[in-house]
C-alpha atoms as a PDB file:
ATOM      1  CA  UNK A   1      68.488  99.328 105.256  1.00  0.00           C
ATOM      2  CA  UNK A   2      69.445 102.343 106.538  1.00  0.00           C
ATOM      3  CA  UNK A   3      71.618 104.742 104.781  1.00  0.00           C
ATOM      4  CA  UNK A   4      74.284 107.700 106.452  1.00  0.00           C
ATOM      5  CA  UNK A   5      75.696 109.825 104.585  1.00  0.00           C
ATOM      6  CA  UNK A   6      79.695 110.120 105.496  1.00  0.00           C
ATOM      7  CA  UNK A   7      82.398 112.638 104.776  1.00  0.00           C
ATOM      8  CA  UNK A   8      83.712 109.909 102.238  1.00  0.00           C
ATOM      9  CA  UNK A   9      80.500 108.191 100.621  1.00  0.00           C
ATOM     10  CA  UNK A  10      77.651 105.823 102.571  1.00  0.00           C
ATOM     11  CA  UNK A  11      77.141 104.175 105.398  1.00  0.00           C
ATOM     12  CA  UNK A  12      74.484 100.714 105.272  1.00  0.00           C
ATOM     13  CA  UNK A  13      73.071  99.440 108.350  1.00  0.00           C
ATOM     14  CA  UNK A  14      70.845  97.013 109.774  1.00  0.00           C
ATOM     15  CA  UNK A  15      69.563  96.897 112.942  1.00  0.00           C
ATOM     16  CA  UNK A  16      72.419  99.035 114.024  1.00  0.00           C
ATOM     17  CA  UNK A  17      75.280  96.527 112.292  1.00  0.00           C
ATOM     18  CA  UNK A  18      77.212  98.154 109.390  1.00  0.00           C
ATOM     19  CA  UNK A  19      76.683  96.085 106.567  1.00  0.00           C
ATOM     20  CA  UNK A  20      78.845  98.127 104.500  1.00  0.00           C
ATOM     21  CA  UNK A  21      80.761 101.262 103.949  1.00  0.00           C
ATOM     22  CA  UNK A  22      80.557 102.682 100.310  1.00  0.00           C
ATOM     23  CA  UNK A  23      83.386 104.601  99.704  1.00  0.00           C
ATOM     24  CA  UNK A  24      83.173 106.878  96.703  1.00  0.00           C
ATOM     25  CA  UNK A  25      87.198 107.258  96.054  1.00  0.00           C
ATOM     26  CA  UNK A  26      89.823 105.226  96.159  1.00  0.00           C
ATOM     27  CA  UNK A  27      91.227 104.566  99.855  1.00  0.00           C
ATOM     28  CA  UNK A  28      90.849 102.579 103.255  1.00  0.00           C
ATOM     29  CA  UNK A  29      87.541 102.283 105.081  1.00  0.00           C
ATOM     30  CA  UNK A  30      89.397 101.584 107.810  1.00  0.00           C
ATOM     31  CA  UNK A  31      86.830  98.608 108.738  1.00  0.00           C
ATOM     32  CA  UNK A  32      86.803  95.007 107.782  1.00  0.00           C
ATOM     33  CA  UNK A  33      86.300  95.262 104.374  1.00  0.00           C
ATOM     34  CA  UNK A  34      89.861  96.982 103.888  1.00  0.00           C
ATOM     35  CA  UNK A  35      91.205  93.403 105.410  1.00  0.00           C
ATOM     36  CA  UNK A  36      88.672  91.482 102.367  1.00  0.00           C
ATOM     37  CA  UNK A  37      89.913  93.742  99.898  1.00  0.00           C
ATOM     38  CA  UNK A  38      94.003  93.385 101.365  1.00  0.00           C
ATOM     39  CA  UNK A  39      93.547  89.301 101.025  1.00  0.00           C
ATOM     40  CA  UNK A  40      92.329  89.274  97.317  1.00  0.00           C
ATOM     41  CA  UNK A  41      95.555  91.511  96.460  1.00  0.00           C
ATOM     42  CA  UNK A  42      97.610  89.218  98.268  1.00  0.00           C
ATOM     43  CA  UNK A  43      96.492  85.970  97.596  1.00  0.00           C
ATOM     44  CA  UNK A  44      95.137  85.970  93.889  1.00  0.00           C
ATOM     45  CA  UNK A  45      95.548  89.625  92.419  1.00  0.00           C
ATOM     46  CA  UNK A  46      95.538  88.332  88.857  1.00  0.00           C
ATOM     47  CA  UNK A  47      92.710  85.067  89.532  1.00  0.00           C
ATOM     48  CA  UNK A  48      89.017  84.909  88.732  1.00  0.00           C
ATOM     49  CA  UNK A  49      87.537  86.389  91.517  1.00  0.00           C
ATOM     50  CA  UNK A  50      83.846  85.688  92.501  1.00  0.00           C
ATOM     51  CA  UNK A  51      82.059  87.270  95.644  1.00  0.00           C
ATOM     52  CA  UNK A  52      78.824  86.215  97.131  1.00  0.00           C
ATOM     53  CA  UNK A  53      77.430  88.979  98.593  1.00  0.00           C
ATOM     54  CA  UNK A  54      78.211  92.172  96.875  1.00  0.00           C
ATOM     55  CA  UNK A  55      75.581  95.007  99.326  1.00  0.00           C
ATOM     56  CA  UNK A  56      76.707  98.061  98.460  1.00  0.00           C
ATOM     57  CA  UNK A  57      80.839  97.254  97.384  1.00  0.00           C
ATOM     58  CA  UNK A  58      82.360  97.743 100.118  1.00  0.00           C
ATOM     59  CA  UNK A  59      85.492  96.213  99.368  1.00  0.00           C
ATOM     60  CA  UNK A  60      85.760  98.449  95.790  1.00  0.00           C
ATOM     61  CA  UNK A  61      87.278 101.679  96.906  1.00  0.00           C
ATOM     62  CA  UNK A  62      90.169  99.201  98.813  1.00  0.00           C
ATOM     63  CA  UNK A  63      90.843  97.396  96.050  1.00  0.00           C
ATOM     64  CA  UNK A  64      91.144 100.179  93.989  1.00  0.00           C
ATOM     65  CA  UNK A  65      93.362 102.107  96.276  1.00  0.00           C
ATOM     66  CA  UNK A  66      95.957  98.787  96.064  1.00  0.00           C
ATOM     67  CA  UNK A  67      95.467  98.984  92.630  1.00  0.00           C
ATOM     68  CA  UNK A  68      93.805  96.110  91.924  1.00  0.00           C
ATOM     69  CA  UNK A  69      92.548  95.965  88.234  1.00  0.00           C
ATOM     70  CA  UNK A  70      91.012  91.673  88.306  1.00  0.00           C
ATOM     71  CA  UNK A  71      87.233  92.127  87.390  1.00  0.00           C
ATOM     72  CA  UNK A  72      84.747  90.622  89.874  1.00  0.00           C
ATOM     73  CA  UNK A  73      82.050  88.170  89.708  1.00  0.00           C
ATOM     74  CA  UNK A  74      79.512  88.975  92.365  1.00  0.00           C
ATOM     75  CA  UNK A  75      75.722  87.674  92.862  1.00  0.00           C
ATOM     76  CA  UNK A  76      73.117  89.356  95.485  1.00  0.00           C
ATOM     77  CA  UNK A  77      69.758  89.453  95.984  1.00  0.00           C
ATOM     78  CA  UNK A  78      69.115  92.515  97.118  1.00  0.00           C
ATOM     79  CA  UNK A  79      69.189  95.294  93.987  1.00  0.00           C
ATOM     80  CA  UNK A  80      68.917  98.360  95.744  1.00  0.00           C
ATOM     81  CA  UNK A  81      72.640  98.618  97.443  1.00  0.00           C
ATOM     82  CA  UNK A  82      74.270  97.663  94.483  1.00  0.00           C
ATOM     83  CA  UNK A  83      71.953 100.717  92.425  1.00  0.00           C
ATOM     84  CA  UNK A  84      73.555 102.904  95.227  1.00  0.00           C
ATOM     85  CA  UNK A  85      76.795 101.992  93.799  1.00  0.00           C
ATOM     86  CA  UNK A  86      76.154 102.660  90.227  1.00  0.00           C
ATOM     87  CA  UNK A  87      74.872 106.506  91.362  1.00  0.00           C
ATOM     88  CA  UNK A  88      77.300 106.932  93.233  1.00  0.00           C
ATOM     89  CA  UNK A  89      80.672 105.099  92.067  1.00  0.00           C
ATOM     90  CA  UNK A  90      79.822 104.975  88.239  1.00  0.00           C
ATOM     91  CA  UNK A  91      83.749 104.504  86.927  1.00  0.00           C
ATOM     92  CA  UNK A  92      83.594 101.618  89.156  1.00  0.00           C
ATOM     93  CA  UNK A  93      80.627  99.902  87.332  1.00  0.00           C
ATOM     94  CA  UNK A  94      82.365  98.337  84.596  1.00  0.00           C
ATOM     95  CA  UNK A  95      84.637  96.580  86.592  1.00  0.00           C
ATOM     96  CA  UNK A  96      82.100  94.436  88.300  1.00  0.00           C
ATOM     97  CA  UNK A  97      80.103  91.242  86.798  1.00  0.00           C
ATOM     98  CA  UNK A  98      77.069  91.740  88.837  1.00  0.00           C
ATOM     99  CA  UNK A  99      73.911  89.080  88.811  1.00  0.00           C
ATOM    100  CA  UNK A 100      70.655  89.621  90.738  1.00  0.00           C
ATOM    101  CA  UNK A 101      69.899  85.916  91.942  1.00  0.00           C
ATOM    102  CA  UNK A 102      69.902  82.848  94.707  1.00  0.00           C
ATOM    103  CA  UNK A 103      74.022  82.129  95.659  1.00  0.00           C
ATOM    104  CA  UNK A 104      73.560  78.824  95.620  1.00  0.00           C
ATOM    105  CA  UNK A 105      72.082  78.770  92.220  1.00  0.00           C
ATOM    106  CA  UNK A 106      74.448  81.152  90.947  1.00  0.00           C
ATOM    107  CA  UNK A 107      77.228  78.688  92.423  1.00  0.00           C
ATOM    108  CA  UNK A 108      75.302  75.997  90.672  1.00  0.00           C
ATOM    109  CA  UNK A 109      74.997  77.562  87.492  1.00  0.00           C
ATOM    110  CA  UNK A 110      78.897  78.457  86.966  1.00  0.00           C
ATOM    111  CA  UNK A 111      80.700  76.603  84.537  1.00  0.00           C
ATOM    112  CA  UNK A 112      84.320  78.425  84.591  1.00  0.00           C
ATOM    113  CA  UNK A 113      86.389  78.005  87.809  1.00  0.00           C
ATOM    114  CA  UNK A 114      87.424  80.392  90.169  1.00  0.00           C
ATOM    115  CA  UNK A 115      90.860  81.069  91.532  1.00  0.00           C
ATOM    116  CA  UNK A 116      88.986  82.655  94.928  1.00  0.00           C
ATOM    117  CA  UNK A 117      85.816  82.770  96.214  1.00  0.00           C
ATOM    118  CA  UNK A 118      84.297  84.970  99.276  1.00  0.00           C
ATOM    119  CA  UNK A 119      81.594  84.125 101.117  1.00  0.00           C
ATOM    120  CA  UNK A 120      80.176  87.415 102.677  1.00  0.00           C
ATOM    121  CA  UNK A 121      76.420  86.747 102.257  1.00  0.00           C
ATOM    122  CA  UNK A 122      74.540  88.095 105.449  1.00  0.00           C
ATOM    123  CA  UNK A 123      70.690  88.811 106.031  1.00  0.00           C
ATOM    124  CA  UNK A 124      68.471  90.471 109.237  1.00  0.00           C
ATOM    125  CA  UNK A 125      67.309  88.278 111.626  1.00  0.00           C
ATOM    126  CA  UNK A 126      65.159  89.255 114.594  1.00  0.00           C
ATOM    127  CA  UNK A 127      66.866  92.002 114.929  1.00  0.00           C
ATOM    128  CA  UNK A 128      70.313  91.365 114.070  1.00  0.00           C
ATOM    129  CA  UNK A 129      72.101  90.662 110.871  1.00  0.00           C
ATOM    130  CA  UNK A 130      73.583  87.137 110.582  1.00  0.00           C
ATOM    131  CA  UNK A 131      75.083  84.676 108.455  1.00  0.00           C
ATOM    132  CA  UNK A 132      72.281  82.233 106.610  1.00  0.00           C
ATOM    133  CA  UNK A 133      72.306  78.768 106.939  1.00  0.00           C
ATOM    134  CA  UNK A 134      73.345  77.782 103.413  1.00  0.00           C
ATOM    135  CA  UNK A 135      76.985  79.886 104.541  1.00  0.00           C
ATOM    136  CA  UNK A 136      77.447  77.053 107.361  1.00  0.00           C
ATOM    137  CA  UNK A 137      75.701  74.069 105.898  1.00  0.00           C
ATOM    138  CA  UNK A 138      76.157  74.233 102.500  1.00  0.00           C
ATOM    139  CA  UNK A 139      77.770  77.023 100.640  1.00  0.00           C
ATOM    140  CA  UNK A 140      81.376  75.966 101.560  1.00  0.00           C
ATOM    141  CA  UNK A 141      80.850  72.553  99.838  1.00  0.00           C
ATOM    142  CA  UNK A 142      79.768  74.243  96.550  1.00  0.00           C
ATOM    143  CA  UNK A 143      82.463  76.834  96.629  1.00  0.00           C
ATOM    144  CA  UNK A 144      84.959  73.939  96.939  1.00  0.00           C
ATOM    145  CA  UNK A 145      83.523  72.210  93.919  1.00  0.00           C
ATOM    146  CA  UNK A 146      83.856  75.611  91.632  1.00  0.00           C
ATOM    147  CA  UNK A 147      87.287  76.705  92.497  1.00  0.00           C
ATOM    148  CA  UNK A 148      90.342  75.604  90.705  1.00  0.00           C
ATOM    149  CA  UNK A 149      92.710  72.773  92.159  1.00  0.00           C
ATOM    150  CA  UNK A 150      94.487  75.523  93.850  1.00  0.00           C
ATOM    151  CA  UNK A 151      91.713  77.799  94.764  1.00  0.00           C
ATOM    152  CA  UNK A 152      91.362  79.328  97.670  1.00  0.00           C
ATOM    153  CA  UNK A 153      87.856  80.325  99.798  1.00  0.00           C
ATOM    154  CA  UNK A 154      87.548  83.514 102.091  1.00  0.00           C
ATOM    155  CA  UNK A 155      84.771  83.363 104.911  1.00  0.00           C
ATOM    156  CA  UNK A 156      83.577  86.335 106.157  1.00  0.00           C
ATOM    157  CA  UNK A 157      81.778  84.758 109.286  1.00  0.00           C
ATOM    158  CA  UNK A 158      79.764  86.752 112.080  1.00  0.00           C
ATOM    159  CA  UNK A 159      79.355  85.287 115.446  1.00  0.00           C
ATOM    160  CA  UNK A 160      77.379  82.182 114.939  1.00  0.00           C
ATOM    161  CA  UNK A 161      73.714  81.401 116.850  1.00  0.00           C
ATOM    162  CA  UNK A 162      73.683  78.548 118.738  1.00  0.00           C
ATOM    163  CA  UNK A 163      77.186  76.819 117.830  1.00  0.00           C
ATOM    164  CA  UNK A 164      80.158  77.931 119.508  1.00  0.00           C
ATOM    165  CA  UNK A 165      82.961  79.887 117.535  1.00  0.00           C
ATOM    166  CA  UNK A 166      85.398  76.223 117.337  1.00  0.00           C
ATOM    167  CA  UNK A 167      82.231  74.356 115.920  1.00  0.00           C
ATOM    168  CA  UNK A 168      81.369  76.813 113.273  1.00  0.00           C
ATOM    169  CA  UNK A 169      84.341  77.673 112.263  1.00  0.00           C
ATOM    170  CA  UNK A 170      85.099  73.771 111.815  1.00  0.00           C
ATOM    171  CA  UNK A 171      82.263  72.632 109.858  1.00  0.00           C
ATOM    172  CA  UNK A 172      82.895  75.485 107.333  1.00  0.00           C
ATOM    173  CA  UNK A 173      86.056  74.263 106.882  1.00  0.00           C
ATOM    174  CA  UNK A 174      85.858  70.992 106.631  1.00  0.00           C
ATOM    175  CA  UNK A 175      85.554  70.603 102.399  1.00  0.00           C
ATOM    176  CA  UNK A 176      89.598  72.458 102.613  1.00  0.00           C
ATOM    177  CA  UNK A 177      93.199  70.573 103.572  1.00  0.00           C
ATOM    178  CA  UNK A 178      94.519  74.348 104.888  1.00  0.00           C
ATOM    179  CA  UNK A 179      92.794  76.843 106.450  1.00  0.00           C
ATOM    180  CA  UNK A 180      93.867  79.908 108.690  1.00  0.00           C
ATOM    181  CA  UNK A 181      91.786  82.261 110.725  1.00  0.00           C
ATOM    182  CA  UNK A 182      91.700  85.918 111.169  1.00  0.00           C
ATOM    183  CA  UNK A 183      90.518  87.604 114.433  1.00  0.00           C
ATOM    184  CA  UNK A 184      89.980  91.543 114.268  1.00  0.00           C
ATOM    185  CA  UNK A 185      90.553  93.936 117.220  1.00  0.00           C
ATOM    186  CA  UNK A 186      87.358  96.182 115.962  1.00  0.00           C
ATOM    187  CA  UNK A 187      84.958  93.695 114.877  1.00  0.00           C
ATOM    188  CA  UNK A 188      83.534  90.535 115.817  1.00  0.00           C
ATOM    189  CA  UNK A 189      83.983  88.737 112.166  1.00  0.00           C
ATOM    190  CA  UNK A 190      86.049  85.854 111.629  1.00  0.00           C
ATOM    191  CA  UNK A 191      87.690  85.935 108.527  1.00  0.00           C
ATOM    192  CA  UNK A 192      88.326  81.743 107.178  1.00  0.00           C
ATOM    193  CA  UNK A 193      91.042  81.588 104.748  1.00  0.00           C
ATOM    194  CA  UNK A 194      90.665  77.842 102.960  1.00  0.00           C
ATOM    195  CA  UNK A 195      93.111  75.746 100.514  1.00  0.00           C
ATOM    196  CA  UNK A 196      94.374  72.965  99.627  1.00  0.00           C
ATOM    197  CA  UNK A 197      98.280  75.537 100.216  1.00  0.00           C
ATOM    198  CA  UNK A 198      98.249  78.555 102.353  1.00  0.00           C
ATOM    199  CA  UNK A 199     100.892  80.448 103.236  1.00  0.00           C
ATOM    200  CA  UNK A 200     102.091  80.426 106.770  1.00  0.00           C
ATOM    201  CA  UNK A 201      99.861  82.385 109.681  1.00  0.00           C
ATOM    202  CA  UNK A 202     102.835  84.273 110.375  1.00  0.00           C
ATOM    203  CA  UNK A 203     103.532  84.640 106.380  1.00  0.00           C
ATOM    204  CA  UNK A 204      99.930  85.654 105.658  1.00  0.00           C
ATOM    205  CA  UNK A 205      99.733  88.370 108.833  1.00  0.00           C
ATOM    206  CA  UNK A 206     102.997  89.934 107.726  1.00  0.00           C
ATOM    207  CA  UNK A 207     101.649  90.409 103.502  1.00  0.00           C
ATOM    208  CA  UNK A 208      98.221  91.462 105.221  1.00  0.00           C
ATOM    209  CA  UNK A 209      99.548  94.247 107.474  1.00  0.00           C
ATOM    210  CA  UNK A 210     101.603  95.889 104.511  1.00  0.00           C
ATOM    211  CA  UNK A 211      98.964  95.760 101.887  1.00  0.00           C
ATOM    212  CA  UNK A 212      96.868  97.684 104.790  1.00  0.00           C
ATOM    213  CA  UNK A 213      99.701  99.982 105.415  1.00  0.00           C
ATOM    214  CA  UNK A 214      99.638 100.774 101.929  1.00  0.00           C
ATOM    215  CA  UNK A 215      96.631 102.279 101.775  1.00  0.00           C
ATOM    216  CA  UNK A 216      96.878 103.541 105.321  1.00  0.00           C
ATOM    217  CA  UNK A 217      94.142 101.333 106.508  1.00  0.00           C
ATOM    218  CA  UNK A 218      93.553 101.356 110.501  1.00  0.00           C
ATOM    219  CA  UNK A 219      93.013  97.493 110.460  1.00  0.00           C
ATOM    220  CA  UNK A 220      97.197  96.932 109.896  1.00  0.00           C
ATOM    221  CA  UNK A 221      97.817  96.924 113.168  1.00  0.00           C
ATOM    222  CA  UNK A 222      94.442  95.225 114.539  1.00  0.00           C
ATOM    223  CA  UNK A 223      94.620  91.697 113.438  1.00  0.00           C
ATOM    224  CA  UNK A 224      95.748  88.205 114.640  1.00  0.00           C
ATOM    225  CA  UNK A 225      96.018  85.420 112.063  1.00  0.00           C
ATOM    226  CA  UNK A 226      96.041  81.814 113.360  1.00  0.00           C
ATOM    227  CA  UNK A 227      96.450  78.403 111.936  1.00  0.00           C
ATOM    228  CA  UNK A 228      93.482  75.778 112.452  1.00  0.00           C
ATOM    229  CA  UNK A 229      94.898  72.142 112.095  1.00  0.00           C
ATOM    230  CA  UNK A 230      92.511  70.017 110.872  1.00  0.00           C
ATOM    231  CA  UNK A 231      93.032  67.604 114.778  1.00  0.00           C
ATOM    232  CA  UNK A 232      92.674  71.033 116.739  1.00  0.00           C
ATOM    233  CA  UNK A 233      89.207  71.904 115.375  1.00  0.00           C
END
């Protein structure tokens, strides 16, 4: 991992991919994690919130920026970005549930539902930082299985090796009745939004774009949400 020091906390990259931008205040990082962060507040602001991924809490300074006060559940295996939180973000600390430890297991091992859950596990690969198997093949089945009735999955998907985008993006989401899409200007992540009830594509872009606004994030105006009916994928 390799760690840049910014005007407004750290940068983490691998193999020349930012895996995260740790903001030590409250405010936009003007990168995909603003547009993570923006969905929690407007789809479950008050739920049980688990993440599976945490690196180095990217999403945190966001979320605190809109205010958010819901506690997180996050798992990761790798200690060392999440220590570079505590130093540097220690008032943040308290308001994340954080377990060292396998996803899957930790999926396996929960016993209280979830109102959301977000997928944004990646690791290296030869020379490049990808999504692991377990987020195409199986993680989206167990994250169906521990959310509530009305639960609802986020996907934070990076450009998938040897499937094309359609195929991917349809096997995750075939455990979920409703699922919409989200295509950034900036980066090449996919965002899957997953339900059995979702608001509108036009509904969801509209709350998304004014949480962003609200904390001035650059990402308002660089995003395209689409629906994916289930015949079309």
């Amino acid at each position: 991992m390799r760690i840049i020091r910014t005007k407004l906390g750290l940068r983490l990259s691998q193999h020349g991919v930012v895996v995260t931008e740790l903001r030590t205040s409250p405010g936009p990082t003007h990168s995909v994690f603003d547009v993570l962060a923006a969905l929690i507040m407007v789809l479950r602001p008050a739920g049980r919130i688990g993440v599976l991924g945490f690196a180095g809490g990217g999403m945190i300074a966001p979320l605190k920026a809109l205010r958010l006060q819901t506690r997180l559940a996050t798992v990761d295996l790798d200690r060392s970005s999440y220590d570079l939180f505590c130093r540097h973000c220690p008032e943040w600390v308290a308001g994340v549930d954080w377990q060292q430890a396998d996803a899957v297991q930790w999926l396996q091992r929960q016993t209280r539902e979830f109102d959301l859950l977000m997928d944004d596990l990646s690791l290296p690969y030869a020379g490049d930082v990808v999504k692991p198997d377990i987020s195409w093949n199986l993680v989206p089945q167990l994250i169906r299985q521990r959310l509530k009735p009305d639960g609802l999955a986020v996907f934070n998907l990076l450009s998938p090796s040897g499937m094309s985008w359609r195929r991917s993006v349809a096997k995750v989401s075939r455990p979920f009745q409703t699922t919409r899409v989200i295509q950034l200007d900036d980066f090449e992540n996919r965002i899957l939004v997953a339900g059995t009830e979702l608001p509108s594509a036009r509904e969801l872009g509209r709350r998304l774009r004014q949480a962003l606004r609200q904390i001035c994030s650059r990402q308002a105006g660089r995003l395209q949400v689409r629906s994916c009916p289930k015949n079309s994928l």
